[in-house]
Protein backbone atom coordinates (compact mmCIF):
# COMPACT_ATOMS: atom_id res chain seq x y z
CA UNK A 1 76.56 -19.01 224.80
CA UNK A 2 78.58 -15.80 224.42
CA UNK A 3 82.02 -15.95 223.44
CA UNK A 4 84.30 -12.13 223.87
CA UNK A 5 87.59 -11.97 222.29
CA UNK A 6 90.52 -9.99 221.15
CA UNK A 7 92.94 -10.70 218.44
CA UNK A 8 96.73 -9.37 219.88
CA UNK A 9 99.36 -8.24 218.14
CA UNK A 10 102.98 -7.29 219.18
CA UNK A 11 105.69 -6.65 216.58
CA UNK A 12 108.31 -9.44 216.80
CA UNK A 13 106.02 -12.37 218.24
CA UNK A 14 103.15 -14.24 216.83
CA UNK A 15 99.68 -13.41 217.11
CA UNK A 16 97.42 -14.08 219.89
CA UNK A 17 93.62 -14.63 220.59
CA UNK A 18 92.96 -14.52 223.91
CA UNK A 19 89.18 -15.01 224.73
CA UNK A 20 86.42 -16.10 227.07
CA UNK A 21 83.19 -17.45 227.33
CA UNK A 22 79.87 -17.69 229.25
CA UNK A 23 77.50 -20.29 229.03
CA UNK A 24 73.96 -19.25 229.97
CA UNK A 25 71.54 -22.36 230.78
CA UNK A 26 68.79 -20.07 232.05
CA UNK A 27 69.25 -20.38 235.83
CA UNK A 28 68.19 -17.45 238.26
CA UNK A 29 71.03 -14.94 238.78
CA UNK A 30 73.01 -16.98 235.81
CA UNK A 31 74.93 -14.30 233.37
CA UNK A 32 73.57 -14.52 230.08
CA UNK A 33 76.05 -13.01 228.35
CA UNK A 34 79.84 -10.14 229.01
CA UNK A 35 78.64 -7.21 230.62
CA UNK A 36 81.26 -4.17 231.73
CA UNK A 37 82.41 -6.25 234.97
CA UNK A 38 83.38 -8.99 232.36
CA UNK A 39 84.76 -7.21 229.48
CA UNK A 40 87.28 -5.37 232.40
CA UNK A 41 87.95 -8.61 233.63
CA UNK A 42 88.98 -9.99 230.22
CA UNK A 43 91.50 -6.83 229.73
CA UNK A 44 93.16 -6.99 232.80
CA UNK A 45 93.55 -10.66 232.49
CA UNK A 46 94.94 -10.33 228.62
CA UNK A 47 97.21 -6.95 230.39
CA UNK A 48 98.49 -9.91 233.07
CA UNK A 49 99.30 -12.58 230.17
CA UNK A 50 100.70 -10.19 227.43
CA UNK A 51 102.88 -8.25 229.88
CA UNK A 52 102.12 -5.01 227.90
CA UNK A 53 100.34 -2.45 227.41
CA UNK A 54 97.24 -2.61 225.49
CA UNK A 55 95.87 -0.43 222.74
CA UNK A 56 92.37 -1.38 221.85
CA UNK A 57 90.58 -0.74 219.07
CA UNK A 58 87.01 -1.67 219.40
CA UNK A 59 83.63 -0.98 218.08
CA UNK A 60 80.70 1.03 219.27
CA UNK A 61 79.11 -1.71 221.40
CA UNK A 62 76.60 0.19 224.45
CA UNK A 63 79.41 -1.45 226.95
CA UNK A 64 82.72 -0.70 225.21
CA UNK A 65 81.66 3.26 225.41
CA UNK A 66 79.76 3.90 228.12
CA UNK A 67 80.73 6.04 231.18
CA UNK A 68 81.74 3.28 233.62
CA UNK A 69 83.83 1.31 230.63
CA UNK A 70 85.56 5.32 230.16
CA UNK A 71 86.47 5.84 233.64
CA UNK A 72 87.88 2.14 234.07
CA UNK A 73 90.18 2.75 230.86
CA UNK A 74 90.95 6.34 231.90
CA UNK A 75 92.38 4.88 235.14
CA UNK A 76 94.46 2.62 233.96
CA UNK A 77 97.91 3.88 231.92
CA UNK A 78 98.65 0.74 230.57
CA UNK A 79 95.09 0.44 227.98
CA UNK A 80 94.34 3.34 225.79
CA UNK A 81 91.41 3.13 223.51
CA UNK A 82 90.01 3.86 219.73
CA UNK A 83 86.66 3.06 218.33
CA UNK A 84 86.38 1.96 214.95
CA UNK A 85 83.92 4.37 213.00
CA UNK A 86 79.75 3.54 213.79
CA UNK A 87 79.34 0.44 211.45
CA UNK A 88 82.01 -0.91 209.70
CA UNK A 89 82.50 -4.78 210.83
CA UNK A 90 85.03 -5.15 207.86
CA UNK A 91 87.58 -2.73 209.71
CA UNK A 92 86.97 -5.45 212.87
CA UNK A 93 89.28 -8.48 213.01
CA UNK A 94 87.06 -10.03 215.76
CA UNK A 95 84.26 -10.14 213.33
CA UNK A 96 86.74 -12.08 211.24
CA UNK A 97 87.40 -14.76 214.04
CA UNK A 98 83.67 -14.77 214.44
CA UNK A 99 83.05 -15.40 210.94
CA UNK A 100 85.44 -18.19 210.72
CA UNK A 101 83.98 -19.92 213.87
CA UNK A 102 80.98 -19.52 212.47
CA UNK A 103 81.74 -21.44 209.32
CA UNK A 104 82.84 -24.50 211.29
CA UNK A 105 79.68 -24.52 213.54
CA UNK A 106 77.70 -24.48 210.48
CA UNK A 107 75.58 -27.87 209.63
CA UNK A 108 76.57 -28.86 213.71
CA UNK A 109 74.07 -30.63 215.88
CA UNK A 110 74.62 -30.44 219.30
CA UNK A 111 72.47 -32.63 222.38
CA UNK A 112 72.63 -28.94 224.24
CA UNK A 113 74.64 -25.36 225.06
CA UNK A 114 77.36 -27.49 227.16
CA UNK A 115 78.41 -29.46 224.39
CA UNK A 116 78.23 -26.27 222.26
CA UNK A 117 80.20 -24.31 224.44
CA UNK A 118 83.09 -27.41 224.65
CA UNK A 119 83.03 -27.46 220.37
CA UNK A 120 83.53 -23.35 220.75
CA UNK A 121 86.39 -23.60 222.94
CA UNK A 122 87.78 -26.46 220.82
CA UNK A 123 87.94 -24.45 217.81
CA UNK A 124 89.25 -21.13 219.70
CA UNK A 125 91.75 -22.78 221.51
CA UNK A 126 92.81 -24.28 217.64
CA UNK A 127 92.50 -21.01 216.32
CA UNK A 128 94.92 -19.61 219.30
CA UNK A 129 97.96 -22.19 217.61
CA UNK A 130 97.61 -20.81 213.85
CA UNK A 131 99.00 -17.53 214.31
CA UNK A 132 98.89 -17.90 210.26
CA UNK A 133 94.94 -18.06 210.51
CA UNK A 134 94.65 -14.54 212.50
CA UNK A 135 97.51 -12.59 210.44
CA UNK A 136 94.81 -13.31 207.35
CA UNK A 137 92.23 -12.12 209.34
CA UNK A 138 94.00 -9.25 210.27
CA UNK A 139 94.83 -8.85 206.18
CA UNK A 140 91.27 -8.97 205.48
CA UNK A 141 90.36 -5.99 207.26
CA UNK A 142 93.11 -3.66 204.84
CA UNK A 143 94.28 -2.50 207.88
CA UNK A 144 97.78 -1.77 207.97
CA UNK A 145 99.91 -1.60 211.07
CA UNK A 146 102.63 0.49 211.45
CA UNK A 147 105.97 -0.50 213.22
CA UNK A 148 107.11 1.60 215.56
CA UNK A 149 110.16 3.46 215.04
């Protein structure tokens, strides 16, 4: 199971997590996990539902910064792009979302990845309605955004 997300903010209205999944149960040709293809995908479709553009901040993951993931940001004017510095998960609010989802899971049996995959989604699609929940995570990176003037 492999879960992508990204934590959106716009000044004036709450915050978002819009994410997706892919649930790998070890079939030929099955995706085992977001490669470029899907990590485009996800931004364009978070571009469609935002109606804005996008600045991402991301970390140093082989597909966020390779050529292919460059020229697909390059040529599009509505995503520009910053990469947090080489390690520093504590500057990452995904990692906070993570962490969080995490801590539910914990102590979970499940009969097999399908029913995992349903809990996941359960507790993202909870986390989406506590816009409360992801402004802490955002707090517990110290980062500070700035309004713009």
């Amino acid at each position: 199971m492999s879960v992508a997300g990204l934590i959106c903010i716009k000044p004036g209205q709450r915050t978002r997590l819009i994410y997706r999944t892919i649930t790998y149960h070890g079939r030929k040709n099955e995706k085992k996990g977001f490669g470029i293809a899907e990590l485009q995908t996800l931004l364009t479709a978070a571009h469609n539902q935002l109606r804005a553009p996008i600045v991402l901040v991301w970390d140093n993951l082989n597909a966020h910064v390779g050529p292919t993931m460059r020229a697909f940001i390059d040529g599009r004017p509505w995503l520009t792009a910053f990469r947090l510095p080489a390690y520093a998960p504590e500057l990452n609010p995904a990692e906070g979302v993570w962490a969080n989802l995490k801590g539910r899971l914990r102590n979970l049996a499940v009969r097999g990845v399908d029913q995992l995959t349903a809990i996941i989604k359960s507790h993202l699609k909870r986390m989406q309605y506590r816009p409360g929940l992801l402004d802490g995570i955002i707090a517990g990176t110290g980062l500070h955004l700035a309004q713009p003037p």
